[in-house]
Protein backbone atom coordinates (compact mmCIF):
# COMPACT_ATOMS: atom_id res chain seq x y z
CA UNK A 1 4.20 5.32 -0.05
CA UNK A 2 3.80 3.41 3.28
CA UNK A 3 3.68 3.96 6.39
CA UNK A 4 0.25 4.11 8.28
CA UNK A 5 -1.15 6.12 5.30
CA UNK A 6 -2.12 5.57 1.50
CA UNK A 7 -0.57 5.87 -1.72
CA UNK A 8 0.96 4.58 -4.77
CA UNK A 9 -0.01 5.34 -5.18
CA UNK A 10 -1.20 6.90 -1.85
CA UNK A 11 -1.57 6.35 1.93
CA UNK A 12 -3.99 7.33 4.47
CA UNK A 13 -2.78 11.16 5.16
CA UNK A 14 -4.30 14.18 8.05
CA UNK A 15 -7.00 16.19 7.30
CA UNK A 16 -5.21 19.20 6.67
CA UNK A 17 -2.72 17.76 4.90
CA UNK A 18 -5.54 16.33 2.07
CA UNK A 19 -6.39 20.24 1.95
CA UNK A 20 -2.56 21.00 0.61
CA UNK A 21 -2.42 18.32 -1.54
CA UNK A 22 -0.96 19.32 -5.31
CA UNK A 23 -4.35 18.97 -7.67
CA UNK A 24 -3.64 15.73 -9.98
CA UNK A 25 -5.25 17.94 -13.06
CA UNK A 26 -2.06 19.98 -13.19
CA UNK A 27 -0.21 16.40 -13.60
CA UNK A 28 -0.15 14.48 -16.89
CA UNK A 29 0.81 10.86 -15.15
CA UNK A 30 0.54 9.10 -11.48
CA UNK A 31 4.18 9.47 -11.75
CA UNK A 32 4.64 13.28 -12.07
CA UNK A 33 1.85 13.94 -9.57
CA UNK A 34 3.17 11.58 -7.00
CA UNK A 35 7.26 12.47 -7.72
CA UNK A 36 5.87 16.38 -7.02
CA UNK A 37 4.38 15.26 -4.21
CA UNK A 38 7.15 13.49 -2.65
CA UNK A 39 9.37 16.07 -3.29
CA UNK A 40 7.37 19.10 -2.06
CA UNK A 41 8.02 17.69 2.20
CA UNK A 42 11.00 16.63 3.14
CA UNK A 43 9.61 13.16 4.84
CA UNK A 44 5.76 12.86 4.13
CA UNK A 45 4.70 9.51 6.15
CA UNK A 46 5.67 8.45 9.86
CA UNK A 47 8.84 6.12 9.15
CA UNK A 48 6.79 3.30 11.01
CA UNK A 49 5.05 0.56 9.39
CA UNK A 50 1.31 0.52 8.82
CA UNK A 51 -0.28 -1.17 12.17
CA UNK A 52 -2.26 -3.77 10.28
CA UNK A 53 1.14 -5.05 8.66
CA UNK A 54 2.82 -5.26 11.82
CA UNK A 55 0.03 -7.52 13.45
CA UNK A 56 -0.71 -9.54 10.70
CA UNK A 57 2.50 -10.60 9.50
CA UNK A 58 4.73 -9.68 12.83
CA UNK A 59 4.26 -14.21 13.27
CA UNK A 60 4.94 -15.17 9.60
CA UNK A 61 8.70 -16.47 8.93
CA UNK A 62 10.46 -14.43 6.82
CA UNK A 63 11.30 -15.33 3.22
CA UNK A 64 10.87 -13.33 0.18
CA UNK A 65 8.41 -10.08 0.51
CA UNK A 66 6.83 -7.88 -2.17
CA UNK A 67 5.78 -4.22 -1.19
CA UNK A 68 3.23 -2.49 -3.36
CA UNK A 69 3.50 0.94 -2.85
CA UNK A 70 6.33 1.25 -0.97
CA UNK A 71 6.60 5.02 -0.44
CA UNK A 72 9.24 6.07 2.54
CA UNK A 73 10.18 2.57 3.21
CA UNK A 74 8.27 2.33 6.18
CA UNK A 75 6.91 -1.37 5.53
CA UNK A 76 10.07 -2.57 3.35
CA UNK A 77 12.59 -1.66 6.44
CA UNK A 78 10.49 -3.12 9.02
CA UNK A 79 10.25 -6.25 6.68
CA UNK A 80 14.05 -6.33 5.80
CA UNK A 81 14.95 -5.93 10.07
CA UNK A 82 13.19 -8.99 10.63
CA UNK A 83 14.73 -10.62 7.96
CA UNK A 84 12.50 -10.60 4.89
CA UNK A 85 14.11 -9.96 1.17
CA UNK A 86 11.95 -7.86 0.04
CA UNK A 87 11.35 -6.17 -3.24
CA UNK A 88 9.57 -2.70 -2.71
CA UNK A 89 7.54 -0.97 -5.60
CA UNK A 90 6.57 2.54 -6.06
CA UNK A 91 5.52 5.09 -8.95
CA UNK A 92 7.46 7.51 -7.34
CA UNK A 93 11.31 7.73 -7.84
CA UNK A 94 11.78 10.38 -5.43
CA UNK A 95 10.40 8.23 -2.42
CA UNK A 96 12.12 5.17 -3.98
CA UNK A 97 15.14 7.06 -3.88
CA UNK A 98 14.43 8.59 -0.31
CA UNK A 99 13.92 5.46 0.63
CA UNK A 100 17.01 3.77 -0.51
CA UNK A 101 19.21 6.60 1.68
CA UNK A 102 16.90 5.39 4.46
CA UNK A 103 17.82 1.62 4.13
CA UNK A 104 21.15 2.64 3.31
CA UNK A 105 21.47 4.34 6.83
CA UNK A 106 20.53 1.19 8.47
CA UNK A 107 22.40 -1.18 6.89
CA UNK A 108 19.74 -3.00 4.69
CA UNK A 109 20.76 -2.06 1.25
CA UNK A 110 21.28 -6.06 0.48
CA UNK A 111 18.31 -6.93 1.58
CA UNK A 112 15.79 -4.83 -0.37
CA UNK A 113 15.74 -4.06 -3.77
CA UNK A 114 14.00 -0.74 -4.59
CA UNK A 115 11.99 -1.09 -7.87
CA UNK A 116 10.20 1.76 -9.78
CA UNK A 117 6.71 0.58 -11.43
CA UNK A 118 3.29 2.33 -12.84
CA UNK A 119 1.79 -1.17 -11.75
CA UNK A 120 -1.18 -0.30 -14.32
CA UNK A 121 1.50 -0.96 -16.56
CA UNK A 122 4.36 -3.30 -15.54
CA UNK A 123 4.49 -5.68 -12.69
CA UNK A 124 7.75 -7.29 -11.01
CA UNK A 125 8.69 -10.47 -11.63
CA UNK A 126 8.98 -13.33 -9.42
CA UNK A 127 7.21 -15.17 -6.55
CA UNK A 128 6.73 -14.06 -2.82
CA UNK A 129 5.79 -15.62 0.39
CA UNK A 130 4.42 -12.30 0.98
CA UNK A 131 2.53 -9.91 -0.98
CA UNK A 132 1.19 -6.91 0.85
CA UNK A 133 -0.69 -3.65 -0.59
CA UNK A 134 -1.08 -1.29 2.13
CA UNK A 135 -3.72 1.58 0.74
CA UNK A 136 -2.54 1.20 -2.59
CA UNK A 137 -5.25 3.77 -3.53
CA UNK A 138 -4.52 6.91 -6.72
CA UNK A 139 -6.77 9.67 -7.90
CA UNK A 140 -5.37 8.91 -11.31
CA UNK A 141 -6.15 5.97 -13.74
CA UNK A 142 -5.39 2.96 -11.61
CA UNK A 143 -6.49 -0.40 -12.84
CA UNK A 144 -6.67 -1.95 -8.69
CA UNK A 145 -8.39 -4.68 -8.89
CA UNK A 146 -6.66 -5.98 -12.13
CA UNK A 147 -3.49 -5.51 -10.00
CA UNK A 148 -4.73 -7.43 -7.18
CA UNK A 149 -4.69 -9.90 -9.35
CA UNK A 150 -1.15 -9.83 -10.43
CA UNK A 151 -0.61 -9.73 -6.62
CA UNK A 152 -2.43 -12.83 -5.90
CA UNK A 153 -0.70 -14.52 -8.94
CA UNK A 154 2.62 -13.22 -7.65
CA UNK A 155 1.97 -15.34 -4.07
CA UNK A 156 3.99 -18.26 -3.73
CA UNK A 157 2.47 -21.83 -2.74
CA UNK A 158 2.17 -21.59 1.10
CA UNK A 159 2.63 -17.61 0.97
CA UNK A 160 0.13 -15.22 2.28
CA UNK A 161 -1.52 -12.03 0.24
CA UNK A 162 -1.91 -9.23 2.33
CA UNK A 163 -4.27 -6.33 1.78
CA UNK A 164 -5.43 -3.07 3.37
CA UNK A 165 -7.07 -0.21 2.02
CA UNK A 166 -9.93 2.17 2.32
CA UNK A 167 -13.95 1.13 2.09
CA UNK A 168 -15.04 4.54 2.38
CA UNK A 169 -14.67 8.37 2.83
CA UNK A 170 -14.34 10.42 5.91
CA UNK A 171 -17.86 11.55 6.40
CA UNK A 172 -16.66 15.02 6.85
CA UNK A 173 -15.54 14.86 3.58
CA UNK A 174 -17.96 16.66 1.04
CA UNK A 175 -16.43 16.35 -2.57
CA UNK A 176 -14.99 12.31 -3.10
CA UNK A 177 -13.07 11.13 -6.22
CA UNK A 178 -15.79 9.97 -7.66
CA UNK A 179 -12.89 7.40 -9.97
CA UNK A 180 -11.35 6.11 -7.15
CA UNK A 181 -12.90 2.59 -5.96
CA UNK A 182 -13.03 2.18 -2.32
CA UNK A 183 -14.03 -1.58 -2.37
CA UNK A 184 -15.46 -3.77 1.19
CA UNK A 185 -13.13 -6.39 2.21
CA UNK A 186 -15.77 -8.97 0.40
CA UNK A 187 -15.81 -6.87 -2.91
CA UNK A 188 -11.59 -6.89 -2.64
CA UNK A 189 -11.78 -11.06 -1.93
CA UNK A 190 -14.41 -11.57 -5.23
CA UNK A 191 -12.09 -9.01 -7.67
CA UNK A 192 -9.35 -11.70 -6.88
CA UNK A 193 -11.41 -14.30 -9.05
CA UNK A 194 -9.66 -16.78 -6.51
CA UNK A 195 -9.52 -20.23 -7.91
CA UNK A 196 -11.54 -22.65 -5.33
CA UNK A 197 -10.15 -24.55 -3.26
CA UNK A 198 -6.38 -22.73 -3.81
CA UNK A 199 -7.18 -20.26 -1.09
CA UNK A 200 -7.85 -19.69 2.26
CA UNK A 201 -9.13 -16.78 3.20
CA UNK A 202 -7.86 -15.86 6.80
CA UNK A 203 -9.42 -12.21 7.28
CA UNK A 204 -12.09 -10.54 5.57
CA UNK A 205 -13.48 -7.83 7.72
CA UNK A 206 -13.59 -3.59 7.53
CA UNK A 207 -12.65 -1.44 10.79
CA UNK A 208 -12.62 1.78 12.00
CA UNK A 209 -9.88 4.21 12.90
CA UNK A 210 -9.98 7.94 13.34
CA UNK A 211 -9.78 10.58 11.12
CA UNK A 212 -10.50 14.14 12.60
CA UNK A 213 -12.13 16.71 10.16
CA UNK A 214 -10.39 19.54 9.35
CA UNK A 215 -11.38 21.59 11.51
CA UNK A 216 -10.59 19.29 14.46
CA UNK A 217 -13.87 17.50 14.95
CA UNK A 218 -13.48 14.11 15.77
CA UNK A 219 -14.33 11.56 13.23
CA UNK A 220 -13.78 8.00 11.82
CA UNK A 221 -13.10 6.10 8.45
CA UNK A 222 -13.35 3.02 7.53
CA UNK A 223 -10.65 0.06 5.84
CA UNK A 224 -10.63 -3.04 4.86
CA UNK A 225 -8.70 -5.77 5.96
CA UNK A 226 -8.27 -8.76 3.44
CA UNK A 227 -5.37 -11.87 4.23
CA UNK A 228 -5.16 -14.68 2.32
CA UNK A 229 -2.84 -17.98 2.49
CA UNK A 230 -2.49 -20.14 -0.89
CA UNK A 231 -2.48 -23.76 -0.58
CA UNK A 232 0.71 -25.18 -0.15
């Protein structure tokens, strides 16, 4: 799940898409909903990266990456061209695996290592210079904050946490999740529980982008835009 959209967990998708989305009652996990959701389209996101990882870490020199919610690929690949090693994490094994043949056609298999995680549960192990979540957003049971957390422990001295995700519905649309959190950038910095003085925070803000009703109206949503560095 990347690629200018949300997801496991889920990614920013089209109006009429949400309206054709399988109903996660029918599912018993995150991982059943999301593998039958994968596998219903034969490419769901754009291929790209999401804009906001592109601009905030298009300057940053490349070491070790970790991709929460990786989806398609999108953000891994673009990571692993510009010569990140990146470990990319997803509930889903049928976009990990879609994925993979993606990489694989582009001649990064050895630089990213596809990893399947319910991150409510299990966590990968190691230390990044770079730690994004791009909408990592589910309509199931997902503990987010708690694994921001893991994120932030998961950032290497000097590395930079990067995260972007929704503060609020489309005002066209008239029934939310009511149990999924759509935190402001300043409720996703104090979740962290940041130690003082190991962090800088670089960007706390929310923006808008659009998001046309269904029925074509124009409209707008609006994310949130949190990037941290940890002391060297």
């Amino acid at each position: 799940m990347t690629s200018d959209s949300p997801r496991p967990h889920a990614r920013h998708e089209s109006a009429e898409r949400q309206q054709q989305l399988p109903d996660p009652a029918d599912f018993d996990t995150d991982a059943e909903y999301w593998d039958a959701r994968y596998a219903a389209e034969e490419r769901i996101w754009s291929g790209n990266a999401n804009v906001v990882l592109v601009r905030e870490a298009g300057d940053l020199t490349p070491g070790r990456a970790l991709d929460l919610g990786s989806g398609e690929g999108g953000d891994a690949i673009w990571l692993a061209h510009r010569g990140w090693r990146v470990t990319a994490v997803d509930i889903s094994q049928v976009a990990l695996d879609r994925a993979a043949a993606l990489a694989a056609e582009r001649g990064l298999t050895d630089r990213i290592d596809w990893q399947r995680h319910d991150l409510g549960s299990t966590f990968p192990e190691g230390s990044y210079d770079l730690v994004s979540s791009q909408f990592l957003h589910s309509y199931g049971d997902l503990p987010r904050a708690a694994i921001l957390r893991r994120a932030a422990d998961a950032v290497a001295p000097g590395g930079v946490l990067l995260i972007e995700g929704h503060a609020g519905w489309p005002a066209w649309m008239e029934e939310p999740h009511p149990d999924v959190e759509l935190p402001t950038a300043r409720e996703v910095v104090e979740s962290l529980r940041l130690v003082p003085g190991e962090w800088e925070v670089l960007i706390s803000t929310e923006h808008e982008r659009g998001q046309d009703a269904p029925d074509g109206t124009p409209s707008v949503r609006t994310d949130s835009t949190v990037k941290l560095r940890r002391a060297a």
